[in-house]
N, C-alpha and C. Protein backbone atom coordinates (compact mmCIF):
# COMPACT_ATOMS: atom_id res chain seq x y z
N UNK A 1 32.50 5.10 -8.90
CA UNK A 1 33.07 5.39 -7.59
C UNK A 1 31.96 5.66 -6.59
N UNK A 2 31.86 5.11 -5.60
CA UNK A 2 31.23 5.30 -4.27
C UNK A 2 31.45 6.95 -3.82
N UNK A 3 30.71 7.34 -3.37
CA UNK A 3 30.77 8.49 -2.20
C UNK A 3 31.84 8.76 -1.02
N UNK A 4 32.08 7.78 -0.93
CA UNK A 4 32.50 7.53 0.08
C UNK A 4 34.59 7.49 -0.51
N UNK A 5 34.65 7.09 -1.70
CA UNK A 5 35.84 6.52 -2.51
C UNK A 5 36.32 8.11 -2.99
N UNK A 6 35.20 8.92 -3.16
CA UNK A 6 35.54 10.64 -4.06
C UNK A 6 35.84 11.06 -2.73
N UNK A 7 35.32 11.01 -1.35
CA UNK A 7 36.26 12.22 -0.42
C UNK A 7 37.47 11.40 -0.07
N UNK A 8 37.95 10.39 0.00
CA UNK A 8 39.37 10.43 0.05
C UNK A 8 40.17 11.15 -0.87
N UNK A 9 39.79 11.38 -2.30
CA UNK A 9 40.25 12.79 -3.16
C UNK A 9 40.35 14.22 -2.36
N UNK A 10 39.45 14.62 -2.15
CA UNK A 10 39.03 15.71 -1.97
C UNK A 10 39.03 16.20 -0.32
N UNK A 11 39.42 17.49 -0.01
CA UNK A 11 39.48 18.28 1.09
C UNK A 11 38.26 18.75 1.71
N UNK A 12 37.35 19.06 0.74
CA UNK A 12 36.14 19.87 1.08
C UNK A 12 34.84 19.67 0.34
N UNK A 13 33.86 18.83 0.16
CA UNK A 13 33.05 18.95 -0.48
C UNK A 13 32.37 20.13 -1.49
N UNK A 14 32.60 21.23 -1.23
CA UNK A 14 31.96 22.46 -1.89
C UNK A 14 33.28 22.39 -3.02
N UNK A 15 34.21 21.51 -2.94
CA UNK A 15 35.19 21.83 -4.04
C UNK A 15 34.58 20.93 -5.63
N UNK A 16 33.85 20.21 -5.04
CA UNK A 16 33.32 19.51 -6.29
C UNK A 16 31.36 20.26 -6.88
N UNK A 17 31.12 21.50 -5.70
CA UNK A 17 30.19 22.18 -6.56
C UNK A 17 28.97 22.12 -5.25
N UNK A 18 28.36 22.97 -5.50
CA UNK A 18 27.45 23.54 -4.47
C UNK A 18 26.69 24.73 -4.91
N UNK A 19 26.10 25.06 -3.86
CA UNK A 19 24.95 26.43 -4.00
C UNK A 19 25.20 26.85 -2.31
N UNK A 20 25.17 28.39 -2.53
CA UNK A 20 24.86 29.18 -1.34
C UNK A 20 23.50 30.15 -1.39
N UNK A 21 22.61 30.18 -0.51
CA UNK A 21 21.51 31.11 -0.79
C UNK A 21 21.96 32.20 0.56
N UNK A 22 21.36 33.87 -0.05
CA UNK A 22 21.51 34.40 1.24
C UNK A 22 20.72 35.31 0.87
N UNK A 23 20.21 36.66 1.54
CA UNK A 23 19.55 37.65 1.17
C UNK A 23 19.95 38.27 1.26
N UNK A 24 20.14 39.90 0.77
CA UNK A 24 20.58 40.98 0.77
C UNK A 24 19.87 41.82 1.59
N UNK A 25 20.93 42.84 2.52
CA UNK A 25 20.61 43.19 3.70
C UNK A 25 20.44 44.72 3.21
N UNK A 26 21.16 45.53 2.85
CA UNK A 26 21.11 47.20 2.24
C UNK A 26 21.24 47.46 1.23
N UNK A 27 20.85 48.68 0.66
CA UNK A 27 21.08 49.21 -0.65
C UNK A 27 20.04 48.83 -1.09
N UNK A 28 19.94 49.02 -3.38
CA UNK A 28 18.67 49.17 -3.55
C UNK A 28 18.07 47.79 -3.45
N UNK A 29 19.13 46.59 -3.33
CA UNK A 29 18.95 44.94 -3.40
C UNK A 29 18.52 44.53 -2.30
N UNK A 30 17.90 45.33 -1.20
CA UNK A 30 17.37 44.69 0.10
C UNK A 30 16.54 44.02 -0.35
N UNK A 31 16.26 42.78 0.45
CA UNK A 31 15.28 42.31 1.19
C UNK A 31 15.45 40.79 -0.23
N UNK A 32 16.21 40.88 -1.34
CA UNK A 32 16.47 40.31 -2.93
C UNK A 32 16.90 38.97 -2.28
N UNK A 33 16.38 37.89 -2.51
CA UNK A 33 16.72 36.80 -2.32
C UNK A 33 17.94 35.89 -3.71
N UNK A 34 18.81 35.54 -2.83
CA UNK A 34 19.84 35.03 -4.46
C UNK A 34 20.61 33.40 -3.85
N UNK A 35 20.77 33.21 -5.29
CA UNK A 35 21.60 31.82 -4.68
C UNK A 35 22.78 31.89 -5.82
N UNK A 36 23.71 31.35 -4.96
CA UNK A 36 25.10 31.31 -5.19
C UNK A 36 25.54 30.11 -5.89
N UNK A 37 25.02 29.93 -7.69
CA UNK A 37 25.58 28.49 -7.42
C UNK A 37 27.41 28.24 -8.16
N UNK A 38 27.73 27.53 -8.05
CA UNK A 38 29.21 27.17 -7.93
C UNK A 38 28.95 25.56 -9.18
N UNK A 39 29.26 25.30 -10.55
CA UNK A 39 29.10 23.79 -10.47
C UNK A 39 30.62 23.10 -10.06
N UNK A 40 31.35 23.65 -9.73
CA UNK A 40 32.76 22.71 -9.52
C UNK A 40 33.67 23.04 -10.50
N UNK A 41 33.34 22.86 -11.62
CA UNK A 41 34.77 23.49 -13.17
C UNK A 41 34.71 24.86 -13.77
N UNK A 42 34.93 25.55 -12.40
CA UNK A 42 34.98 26.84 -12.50
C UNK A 42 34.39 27.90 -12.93
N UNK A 43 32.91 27.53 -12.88
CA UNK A 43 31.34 28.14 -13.67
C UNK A 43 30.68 28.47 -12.10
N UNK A 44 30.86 29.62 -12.13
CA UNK A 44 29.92 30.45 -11.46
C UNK A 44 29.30 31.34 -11.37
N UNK A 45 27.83 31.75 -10.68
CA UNK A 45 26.65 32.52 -11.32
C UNK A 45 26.20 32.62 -10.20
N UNK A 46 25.47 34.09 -10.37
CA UNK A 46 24.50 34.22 -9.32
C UNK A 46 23.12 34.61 -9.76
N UNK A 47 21.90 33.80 -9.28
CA UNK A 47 20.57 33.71 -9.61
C UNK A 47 19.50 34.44 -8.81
């Protein structure tokens, strides 16, 4: 399947899996850099 053929499936790209990075702002985790990853079949972790 094309790229193009999987979003006529799908609503939202992040539904088939992604990563978020952000940093932590207060507490003892300031300044802690993390990423959010997501793979799509319901496995998620933070690194």
């Amino acid at each position: 399947m094309k790229r193009s053929d999987i979003q006529l499936y799908i609503g939202n790209q992040s539904q088939i899996g992604g990563s978020r990075h952000y940093v932590f702002a207060d507490g003892w985790a300031r300044n802690m850099r993390c990423i959010d990853i997501n793979s799509g079949n319901n496995i998620q972790f933070v690194v």
